[in-house]
N, C-alpha and C. Protein backbone atom coordinates (compact mmCIF):
# COMPACT_ATOMS: atom_id res chain seq x y z
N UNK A 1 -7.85 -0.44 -20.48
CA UNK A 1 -8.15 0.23 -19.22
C UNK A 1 -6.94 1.00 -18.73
N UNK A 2 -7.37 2.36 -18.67
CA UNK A 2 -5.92 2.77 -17.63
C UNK A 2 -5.57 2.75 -15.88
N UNK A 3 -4.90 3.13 -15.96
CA UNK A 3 -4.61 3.00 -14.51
C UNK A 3 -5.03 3.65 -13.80
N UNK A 4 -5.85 3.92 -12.48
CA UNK A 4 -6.30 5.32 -11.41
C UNK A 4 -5.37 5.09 -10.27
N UNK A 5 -4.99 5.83 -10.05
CA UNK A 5 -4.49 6.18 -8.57
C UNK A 5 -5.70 6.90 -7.10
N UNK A 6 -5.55 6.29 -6.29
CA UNK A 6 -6.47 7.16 -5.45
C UNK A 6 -5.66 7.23 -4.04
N UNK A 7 -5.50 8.15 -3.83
CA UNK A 7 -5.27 8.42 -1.75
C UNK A 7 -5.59 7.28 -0.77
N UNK A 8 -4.59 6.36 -0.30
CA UNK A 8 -4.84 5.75 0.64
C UNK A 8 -4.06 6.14 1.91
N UNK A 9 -5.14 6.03 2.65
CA UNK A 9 -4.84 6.50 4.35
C UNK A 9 -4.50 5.19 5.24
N UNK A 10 -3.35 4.87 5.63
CA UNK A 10 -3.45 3.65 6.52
C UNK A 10 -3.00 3.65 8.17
N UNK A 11 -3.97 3.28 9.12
CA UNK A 11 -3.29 3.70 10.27
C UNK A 11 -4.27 1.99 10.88
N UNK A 12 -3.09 2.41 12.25
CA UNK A 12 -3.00 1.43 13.56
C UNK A 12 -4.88 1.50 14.18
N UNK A 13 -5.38 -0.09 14.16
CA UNK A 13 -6.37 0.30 15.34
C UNK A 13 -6.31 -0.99 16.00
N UNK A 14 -5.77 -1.27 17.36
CA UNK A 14 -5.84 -2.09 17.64
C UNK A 14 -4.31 -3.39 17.57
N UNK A 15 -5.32 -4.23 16.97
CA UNK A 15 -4.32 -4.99 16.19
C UNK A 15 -4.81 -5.33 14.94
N UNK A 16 -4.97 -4.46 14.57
CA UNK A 16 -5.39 -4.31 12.92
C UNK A 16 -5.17 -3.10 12.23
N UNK A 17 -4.91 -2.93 11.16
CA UNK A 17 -4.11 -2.00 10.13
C UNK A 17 -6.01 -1.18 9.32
N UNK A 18 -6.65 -0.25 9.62
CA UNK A 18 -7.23 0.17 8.71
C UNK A 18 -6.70 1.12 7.46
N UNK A 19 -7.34 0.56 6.43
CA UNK A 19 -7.31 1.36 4.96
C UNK A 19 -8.37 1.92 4.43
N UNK A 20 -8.11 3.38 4.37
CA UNK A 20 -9.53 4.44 3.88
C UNK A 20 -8.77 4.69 2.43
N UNK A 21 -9.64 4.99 1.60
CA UNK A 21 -9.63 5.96 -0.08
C UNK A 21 -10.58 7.00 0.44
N UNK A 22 -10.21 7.91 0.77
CA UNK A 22 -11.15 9.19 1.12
C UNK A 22 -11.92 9.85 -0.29
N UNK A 23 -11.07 9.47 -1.42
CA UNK A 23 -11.47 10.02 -2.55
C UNK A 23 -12.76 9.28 -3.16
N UNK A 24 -12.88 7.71 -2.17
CA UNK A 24 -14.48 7.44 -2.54
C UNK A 24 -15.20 6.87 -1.19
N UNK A 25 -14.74 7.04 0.06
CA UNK A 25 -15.52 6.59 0.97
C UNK A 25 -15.44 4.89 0.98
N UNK A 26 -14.02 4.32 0.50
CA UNK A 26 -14.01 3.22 0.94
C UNK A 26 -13.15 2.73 1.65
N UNK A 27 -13.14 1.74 2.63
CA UNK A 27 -12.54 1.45 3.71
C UNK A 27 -11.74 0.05 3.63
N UNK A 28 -10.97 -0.53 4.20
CA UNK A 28 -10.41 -2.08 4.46
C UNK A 28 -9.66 -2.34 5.25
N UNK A 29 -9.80 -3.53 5.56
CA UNK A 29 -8.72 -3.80 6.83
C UNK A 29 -7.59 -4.87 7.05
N UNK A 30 -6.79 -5.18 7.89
CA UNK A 30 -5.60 -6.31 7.00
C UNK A 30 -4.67 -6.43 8.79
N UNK A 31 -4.26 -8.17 8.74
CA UNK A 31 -3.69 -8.10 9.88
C UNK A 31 -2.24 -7.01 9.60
N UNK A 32 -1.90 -6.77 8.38
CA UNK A 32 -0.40 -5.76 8.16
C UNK A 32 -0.51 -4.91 7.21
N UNK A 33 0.21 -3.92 7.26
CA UNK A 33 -0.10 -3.10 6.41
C UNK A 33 -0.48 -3.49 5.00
N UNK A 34 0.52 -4.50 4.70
CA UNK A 34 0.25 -4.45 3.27
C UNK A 34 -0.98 -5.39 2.62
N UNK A 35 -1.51 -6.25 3.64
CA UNK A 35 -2.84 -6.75 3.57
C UNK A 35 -3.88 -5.68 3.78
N UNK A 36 -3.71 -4.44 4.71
CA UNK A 36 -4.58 -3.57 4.70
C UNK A 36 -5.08 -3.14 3.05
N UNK A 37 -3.81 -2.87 2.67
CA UNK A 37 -3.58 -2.34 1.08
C UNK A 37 -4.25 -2.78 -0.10
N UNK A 38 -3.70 -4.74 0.14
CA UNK A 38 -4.04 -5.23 -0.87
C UNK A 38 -5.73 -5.14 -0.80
N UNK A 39 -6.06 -5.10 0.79
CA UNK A 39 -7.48 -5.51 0.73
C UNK A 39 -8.65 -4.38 -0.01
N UNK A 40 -7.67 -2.95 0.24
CA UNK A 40 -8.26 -2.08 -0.54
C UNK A 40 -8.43 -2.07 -1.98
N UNK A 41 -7.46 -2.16 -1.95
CA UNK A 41 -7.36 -2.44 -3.97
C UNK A 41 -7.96 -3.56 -4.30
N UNK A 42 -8.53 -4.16 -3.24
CA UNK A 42 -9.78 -5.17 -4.21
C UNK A 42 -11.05 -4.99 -4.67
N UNK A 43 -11.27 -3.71 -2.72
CA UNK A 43 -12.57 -2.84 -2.64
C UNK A 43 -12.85 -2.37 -3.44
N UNK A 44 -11.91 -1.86 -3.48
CA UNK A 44 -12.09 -0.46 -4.80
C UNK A 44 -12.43 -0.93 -6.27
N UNK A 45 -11.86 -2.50 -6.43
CA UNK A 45 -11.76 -2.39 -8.02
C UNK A 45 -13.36 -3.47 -7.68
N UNK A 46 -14.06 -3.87 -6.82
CA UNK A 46 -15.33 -4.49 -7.17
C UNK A 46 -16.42 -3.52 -6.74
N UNK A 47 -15.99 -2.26 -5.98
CA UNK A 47 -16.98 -0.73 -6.18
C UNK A 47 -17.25 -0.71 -7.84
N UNK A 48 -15.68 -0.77 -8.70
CA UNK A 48 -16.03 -0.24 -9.84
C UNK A 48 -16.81 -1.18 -10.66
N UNK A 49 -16.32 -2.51 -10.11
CA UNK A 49 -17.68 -3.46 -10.95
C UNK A 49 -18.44 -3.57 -10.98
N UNK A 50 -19.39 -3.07 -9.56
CA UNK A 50 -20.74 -3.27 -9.32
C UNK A 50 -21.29 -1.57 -9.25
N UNK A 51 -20.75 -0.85 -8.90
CA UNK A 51 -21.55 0.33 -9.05
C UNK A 51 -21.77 1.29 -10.10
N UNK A 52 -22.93 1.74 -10.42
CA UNK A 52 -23.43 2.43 -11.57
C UNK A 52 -22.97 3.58 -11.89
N UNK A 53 -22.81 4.06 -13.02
CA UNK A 53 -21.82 5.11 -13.39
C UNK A 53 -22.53 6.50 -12.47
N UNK A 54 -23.50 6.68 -12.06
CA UNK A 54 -24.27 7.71 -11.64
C UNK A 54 -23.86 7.54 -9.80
N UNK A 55 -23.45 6.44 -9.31
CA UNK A 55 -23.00 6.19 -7.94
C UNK A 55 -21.22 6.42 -7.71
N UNK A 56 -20.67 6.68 -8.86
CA UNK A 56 -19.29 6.47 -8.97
C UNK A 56 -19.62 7.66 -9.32
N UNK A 57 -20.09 8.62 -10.24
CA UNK A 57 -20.06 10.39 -10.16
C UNK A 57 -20.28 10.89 -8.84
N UNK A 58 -21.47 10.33 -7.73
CA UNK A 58 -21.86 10.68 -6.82
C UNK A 58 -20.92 10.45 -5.45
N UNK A 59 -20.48 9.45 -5.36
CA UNK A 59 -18.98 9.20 -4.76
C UNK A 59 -17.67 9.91 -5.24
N UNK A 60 -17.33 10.03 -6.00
CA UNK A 60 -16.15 10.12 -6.54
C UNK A 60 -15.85 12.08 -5.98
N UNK A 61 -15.12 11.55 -4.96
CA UNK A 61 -13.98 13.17 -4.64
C UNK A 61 -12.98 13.47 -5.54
N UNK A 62 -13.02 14.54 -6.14
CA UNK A 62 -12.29 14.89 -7.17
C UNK A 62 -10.44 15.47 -6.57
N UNK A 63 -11.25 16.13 -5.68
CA UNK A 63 -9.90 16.96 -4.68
C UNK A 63 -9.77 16.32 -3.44
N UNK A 64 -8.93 15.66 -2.93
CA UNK A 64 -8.52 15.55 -1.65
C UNK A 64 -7.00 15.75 -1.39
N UNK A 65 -7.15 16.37 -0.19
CA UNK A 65 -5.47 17.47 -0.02
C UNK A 65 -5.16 16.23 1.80
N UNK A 66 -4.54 15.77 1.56
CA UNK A 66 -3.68 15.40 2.57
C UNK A 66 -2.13 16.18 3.32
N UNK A 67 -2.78 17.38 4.31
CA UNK A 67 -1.84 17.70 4.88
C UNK A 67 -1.56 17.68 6.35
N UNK A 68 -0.80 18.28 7.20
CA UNK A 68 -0.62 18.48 8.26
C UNK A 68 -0.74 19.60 9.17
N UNK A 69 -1.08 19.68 10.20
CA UNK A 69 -1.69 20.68 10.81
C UNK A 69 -0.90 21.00 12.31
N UNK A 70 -0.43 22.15 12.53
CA UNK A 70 0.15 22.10 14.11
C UNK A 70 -0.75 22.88 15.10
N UNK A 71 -0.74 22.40 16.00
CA UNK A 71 -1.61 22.87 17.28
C UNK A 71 -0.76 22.86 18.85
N UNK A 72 -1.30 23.70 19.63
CA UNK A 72 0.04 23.57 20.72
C UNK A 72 -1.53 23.09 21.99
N UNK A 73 -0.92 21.47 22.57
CA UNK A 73 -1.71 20.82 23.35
C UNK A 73 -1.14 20.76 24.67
N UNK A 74 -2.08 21.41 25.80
CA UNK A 74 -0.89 21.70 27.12
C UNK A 74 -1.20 20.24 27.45
């Protein structure tokens, strides 16, 4: 098996750490960041166990661009 990398997004809600993969629409959550993390990388790897190769084409974002944007807010 090789290795995938995918885009994780992690931010503050609350008092809890959410974790998105935008590149498949999956989400997790963790009292700290790095429980946010781990909890993703579990998501992700039992998406790939249980879902059908035709739901993983249908999910699967090929391109996602993570950048930044400026705006002037009075």
């Amino acid at each position: 098996m090789a290795m995938q990398y995918f885009t994780t997004i992690i931010q503050r809600d609350g008092d809890w750490y959410v974790a998105l993969c935008p590149e498949l629409d999956i989400a997790s959550q963790g009292k700290t960041v790095e429980e946010a993390r781990r909890n993703l990388v579990e998501a992700i790897e039992l998406f790939f166990e249980v879902a059908s190769p035709e739901e993983i084409k249908n999910r699967l974002q090929p391109e996602v661009f993570v950048t930044q944007v400026g705006v002037v807010v009075a």
